[in-house]
Protein backbone atom coordinates (compact mmCIF):
# COMPACT_ATOMS: atom_id res chain seq x y z
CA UNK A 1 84.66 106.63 84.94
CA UNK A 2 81.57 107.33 87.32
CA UNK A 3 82.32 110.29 89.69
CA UNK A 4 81.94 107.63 92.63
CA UNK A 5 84.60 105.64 91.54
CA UNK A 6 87.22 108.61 90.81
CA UNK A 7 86.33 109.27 94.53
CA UNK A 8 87.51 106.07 95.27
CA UNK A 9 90.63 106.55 93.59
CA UNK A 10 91.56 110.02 94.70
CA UNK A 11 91.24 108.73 98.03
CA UNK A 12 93.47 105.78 97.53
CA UNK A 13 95.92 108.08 96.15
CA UNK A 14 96.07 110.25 99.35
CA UNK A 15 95.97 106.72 101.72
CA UNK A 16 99.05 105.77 99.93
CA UNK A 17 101.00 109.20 100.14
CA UNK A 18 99.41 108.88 103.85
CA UNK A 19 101.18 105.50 104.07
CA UNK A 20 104.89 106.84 102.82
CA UNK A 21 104.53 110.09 104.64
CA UNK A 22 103.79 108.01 108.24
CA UNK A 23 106.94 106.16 107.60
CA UNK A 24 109.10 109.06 106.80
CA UNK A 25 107.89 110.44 109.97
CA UNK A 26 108.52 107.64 112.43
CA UNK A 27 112.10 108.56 111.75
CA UNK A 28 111.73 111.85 113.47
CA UNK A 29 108.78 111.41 116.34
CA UNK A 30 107.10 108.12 117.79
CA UNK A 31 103.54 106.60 116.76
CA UNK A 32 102.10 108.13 119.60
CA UNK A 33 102.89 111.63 119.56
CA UNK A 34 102.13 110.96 115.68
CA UNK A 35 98.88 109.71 116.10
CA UNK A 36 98.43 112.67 118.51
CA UNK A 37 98.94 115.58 116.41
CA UNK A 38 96.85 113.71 113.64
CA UNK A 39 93.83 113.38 116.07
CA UNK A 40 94.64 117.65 117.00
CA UNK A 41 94.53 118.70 113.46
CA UNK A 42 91.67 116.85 112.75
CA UNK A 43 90.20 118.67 115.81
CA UNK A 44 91.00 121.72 114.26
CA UNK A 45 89.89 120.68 110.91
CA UNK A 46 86.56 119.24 111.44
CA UNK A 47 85.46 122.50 114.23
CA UNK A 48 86.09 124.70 111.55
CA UNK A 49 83.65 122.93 109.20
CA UNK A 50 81.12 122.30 112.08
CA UNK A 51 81.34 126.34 112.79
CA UNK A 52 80.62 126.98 108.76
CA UNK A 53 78.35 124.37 107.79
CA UNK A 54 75.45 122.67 109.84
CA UNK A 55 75.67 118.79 111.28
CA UNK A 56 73.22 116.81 112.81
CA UNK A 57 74.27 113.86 115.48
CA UNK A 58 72.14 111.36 117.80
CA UNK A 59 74.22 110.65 120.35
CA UNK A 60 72.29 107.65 121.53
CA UNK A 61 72.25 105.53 118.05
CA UNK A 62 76.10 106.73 117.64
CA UNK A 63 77.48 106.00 120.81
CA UNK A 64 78.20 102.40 120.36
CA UNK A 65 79.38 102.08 116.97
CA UNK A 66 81.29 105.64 117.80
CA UNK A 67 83.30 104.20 120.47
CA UNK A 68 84.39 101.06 118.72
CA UNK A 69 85.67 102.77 116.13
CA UNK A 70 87.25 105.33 118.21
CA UNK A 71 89.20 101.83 120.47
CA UNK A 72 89.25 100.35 116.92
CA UNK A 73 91.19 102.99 115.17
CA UNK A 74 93.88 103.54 117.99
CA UNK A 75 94.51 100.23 118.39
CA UNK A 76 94.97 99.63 114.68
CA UNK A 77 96.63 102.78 113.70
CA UNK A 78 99.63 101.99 116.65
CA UNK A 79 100.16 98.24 115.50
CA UNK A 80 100.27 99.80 111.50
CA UNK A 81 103.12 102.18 112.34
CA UNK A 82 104.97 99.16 114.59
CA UNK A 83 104.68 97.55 111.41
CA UNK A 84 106.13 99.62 108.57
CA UNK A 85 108.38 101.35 110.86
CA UNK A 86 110.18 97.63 111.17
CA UNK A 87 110.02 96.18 107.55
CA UNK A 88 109.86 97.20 103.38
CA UNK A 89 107.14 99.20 102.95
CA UNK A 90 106.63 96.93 100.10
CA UNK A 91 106.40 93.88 101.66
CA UNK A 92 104.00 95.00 104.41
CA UNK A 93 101.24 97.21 102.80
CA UNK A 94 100.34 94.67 100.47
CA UNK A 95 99.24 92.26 103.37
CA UNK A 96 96.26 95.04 103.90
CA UNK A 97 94.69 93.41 100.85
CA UNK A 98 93.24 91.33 102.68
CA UNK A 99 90.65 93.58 104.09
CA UNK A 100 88.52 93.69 101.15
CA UNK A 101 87.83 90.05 101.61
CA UNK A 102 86.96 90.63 105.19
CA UNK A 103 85.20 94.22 104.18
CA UNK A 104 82.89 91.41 101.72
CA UNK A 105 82.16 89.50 105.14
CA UNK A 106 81.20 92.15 107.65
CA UNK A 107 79.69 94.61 104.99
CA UNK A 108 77.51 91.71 104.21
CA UNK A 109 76.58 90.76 107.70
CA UNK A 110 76.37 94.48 109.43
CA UNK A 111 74.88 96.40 105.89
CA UNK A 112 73.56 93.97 103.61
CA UNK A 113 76.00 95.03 100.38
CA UNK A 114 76.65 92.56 98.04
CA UNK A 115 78.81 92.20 94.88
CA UNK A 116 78.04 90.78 91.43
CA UNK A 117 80.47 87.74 90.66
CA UNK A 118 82.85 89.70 88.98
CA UNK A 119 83.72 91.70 91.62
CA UNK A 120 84.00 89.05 94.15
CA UNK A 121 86.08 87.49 92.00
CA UNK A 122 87.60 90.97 91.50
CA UNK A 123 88.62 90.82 95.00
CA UNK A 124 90.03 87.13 95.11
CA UNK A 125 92.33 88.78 92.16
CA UNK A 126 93.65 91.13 94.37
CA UNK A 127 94.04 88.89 97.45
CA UNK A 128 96.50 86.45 95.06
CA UNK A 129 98.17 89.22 93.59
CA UNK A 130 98.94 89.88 97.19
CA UNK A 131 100.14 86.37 97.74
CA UNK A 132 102.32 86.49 94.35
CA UNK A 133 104.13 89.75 96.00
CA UNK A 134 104.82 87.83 99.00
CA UNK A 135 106.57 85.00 97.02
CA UNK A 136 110.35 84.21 97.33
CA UNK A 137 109.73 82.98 93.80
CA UNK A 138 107.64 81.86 91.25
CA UNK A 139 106.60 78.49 91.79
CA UNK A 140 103.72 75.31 92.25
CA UNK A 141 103.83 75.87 95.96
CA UNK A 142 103.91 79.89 95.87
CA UNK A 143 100.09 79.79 98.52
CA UNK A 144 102.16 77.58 100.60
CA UNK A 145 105.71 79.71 100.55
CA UNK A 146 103.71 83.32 100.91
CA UNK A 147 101.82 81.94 104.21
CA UNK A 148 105.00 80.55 105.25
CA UNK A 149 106.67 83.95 105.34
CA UNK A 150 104.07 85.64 106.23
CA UNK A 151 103.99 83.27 109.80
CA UNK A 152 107.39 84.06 110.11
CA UNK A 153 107.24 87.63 110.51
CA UNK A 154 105.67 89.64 112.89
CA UNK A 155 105.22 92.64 110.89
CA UNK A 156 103.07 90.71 108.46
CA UNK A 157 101.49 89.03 111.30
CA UNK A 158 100.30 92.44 112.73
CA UNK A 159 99.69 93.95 109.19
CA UNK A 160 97.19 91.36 108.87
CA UNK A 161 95.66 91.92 112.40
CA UNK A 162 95.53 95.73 111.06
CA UNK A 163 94.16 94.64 108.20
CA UNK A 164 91.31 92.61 109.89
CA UNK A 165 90.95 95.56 112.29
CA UNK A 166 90.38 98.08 109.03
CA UNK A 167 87.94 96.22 106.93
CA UNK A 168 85.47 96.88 109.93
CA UNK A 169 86.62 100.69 110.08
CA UNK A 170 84.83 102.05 106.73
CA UNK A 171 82.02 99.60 107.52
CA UNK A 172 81.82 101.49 111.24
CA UNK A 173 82.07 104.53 109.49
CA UNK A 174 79.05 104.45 107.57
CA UNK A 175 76.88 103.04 110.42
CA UNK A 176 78.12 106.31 112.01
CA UNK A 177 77.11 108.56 109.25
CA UNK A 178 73.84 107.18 109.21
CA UNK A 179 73.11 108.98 112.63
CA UNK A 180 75.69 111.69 111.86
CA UNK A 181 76.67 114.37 109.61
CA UNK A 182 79.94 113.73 107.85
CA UNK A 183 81.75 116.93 109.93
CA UNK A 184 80.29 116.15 113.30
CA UNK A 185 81.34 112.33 112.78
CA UNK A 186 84.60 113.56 111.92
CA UNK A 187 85.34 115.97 114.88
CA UNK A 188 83.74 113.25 117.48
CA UNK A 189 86.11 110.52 116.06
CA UNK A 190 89.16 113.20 116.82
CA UNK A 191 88.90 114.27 120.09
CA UNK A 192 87.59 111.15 121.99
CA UNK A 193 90.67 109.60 119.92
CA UNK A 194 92.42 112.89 121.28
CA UNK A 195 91.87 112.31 124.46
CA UNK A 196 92.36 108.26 124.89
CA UNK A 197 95.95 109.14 123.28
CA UNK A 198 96.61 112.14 125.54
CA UNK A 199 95.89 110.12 128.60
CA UNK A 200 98.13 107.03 127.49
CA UNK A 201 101.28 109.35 126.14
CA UNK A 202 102.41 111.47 129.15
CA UNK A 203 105.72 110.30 129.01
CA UNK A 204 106.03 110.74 125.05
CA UNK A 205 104.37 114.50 125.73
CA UNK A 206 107.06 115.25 128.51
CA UNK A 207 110.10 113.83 126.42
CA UNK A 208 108.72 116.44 123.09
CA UNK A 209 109.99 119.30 125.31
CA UNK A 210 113.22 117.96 125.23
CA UNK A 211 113.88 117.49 121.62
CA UNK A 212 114.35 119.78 118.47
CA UNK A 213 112.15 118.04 115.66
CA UNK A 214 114.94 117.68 112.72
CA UNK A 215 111.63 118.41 110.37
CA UNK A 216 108.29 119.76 111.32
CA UNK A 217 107.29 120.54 107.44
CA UNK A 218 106.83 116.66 106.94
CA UNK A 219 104.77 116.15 109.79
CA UNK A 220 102.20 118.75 108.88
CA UNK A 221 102.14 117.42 105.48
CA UNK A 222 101.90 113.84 106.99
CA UNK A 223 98.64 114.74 109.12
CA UNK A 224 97.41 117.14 106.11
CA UNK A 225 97.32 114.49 103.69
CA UNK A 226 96.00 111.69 106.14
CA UNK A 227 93.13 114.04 107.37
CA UNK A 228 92.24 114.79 102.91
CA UNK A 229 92.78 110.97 103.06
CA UNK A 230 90.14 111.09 105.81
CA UNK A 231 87.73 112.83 104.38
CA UNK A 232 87.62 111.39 101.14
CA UNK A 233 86.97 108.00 102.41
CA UNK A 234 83.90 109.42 104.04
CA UNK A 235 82.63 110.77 101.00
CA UNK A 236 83.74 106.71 98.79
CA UNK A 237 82.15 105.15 101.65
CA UNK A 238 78.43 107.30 100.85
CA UNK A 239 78.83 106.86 96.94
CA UNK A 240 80.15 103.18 96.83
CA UNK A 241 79.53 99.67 98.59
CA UNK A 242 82.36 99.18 100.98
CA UNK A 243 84.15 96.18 99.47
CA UNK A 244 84.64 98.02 95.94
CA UNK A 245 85.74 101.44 97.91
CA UNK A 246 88.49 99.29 100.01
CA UNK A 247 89.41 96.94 96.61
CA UNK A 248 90.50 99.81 94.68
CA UNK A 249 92.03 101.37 98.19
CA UNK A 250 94.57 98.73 98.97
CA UNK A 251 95.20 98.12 94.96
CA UNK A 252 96.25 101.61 94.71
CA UNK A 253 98.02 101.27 97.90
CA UNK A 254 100.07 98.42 96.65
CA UNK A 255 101.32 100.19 93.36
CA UNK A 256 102.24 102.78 95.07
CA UNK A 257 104.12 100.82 98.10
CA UNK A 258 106.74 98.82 95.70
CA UNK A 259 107.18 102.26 94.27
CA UNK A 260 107.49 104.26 97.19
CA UNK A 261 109.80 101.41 98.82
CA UNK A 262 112.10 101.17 95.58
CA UNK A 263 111.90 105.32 95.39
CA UNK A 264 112.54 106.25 99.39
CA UNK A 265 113.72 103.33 100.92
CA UNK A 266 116.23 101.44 98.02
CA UNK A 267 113.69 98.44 98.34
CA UNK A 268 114.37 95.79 95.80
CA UNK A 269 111.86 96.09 92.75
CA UNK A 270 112.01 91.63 91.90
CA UNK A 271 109.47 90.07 89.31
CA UNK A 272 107.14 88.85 92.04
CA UNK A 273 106.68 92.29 92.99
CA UNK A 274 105.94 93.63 89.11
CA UNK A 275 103.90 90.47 88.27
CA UNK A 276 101.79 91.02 91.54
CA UNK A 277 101.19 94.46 91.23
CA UNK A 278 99.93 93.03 87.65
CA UNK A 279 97.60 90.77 88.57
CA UNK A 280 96.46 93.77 91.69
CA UNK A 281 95.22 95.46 88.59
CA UNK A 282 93.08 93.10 86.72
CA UNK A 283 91.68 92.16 90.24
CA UNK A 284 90.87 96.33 90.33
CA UNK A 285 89.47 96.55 86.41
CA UNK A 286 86.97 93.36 87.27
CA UNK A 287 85.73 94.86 90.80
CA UNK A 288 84.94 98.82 88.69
């Protein structure tokens, strides 16, 4: 395995423990005041690397592709916790594999990346596995039942929107780098994200004084691992095309979802699910 693509999957790994951790936590504070101590640590995180390591940034270049992805990412990030915090865990982060076929699109259009046919066909794998987990059952019309259920609920609905909204965010990401080092990108992204939040959450800020946090370990370790999760991507996104890096991202993330729902959550474990999660993994071996 090629040191790029165990990048790849290290950083899946954390994205997925990102995903469970998230949910955990919208038990004890809301998506805002979540998204807000993310953004702070990440403050914290990324000045400490600027103060021991040098960056470089041209503000002009990164300004509008900065800024998207700053409204991009809040936007996103709030409709993703609305999401899982209202359905299986299992049932919703598989609909995000549908960003690699959008991450084929716009990293075609905005970078000029393209895959060999293998690996687009690698990614239409991964995109029907998706559809098999979504089935009631196994059957002829199983296309036709998965969209059907997926119209009919609004957390799927958004967790495609978020899905749409993410294949652009790695692809954003490495226009940014391109006029950025990898900390001052990083730190940028965090406080302009810092402050949009802080202005918009006044109400969730002034209701924190009044409540005892049942556990403030797993919300450290939540914006820990998504910050790791963070910086890894940055580092897949240098080494590998963007379509590959967000194949084996939501592939990992799937396996790990019907576990993580059936582990956590009691979330029924049916043959859809295990012959999905199957046919997720050939669509992963064809794209590396």
């Amino acid at each position: 395995m090629s040191t790029s693509i165990f990048i790849c999957l290290v950083s899946a790994i954390f994205w997925a423990l990102f995903d469970l951790t998230r949910k955990l936590s919208l038990e004890i504070v809301n998506a805002k005041i979540l998204l807000l101590l993310f953004s702070l640590i990440q403050i914290i995180i990324f000045s400490i690397w600027c103060i021991k390591d040098s960056f470089s940034f041209n503000f002009i270049s990164y300004l509008i592709p900065g800024f998207t992805l700053v409204l991009l990412g809040i936007f996103s990030a709030i409709i993703f916790l609305k999401s899982i915090k209202e359905s299986e865990l299992s049932l919703t982060i598989p609909l995000l594999s549908f960003s690699p076929l959008f991450s084929s699109i716009f990293a075609f259009i905005l970078l000029g990346e393209t895959l060999n046919v293998k690996q687009y066909l690698g990614v239409f794998t991964i995109i029907f596995g998706t559809l098999v987990l979504y089935a009631e059952k196994l059957e002829s019309s199983l296309l036709i039942t998965s969209f059907l259920n997926i119209k009919n609920n609004l957390s799927a609905k958004l967790m495609i929107l978020v899905s749409f909204c993410w294949s652009l965010t790695p692809i954003l990401d490495k226009i940014c780098l391109k006029h950025s080092s990898m900390n001052m990108h990083g730190l940028v992204q965090a406080i302009f994200t810092f402050i949009i939040l802080f202005f918009f959450s006044f109400k969730d800020i002034k209701q924190i004084k009044t409540k005892k946090f049942k556990n403030l370990k797993l919300i450290f370790v939540t914006v820990s691992v998504g910050t790791l999760a963070t910086v890894l991507q940055f580092y897949a996104i240098i080494l590998n095309f963007v379509p590959i890096m967000e194949s084996i991202k939501r592939a990992v993330g799937q396996f790990c979802a019907v576990g993580f729902g059936k582990l956590f959550f009691k979330e029924r474990v049916s043959s859809q699910k295990i012959i999905g999660v199957s046919v997720l993994s050939l669509g992963v071996y064809l794209i590396v």
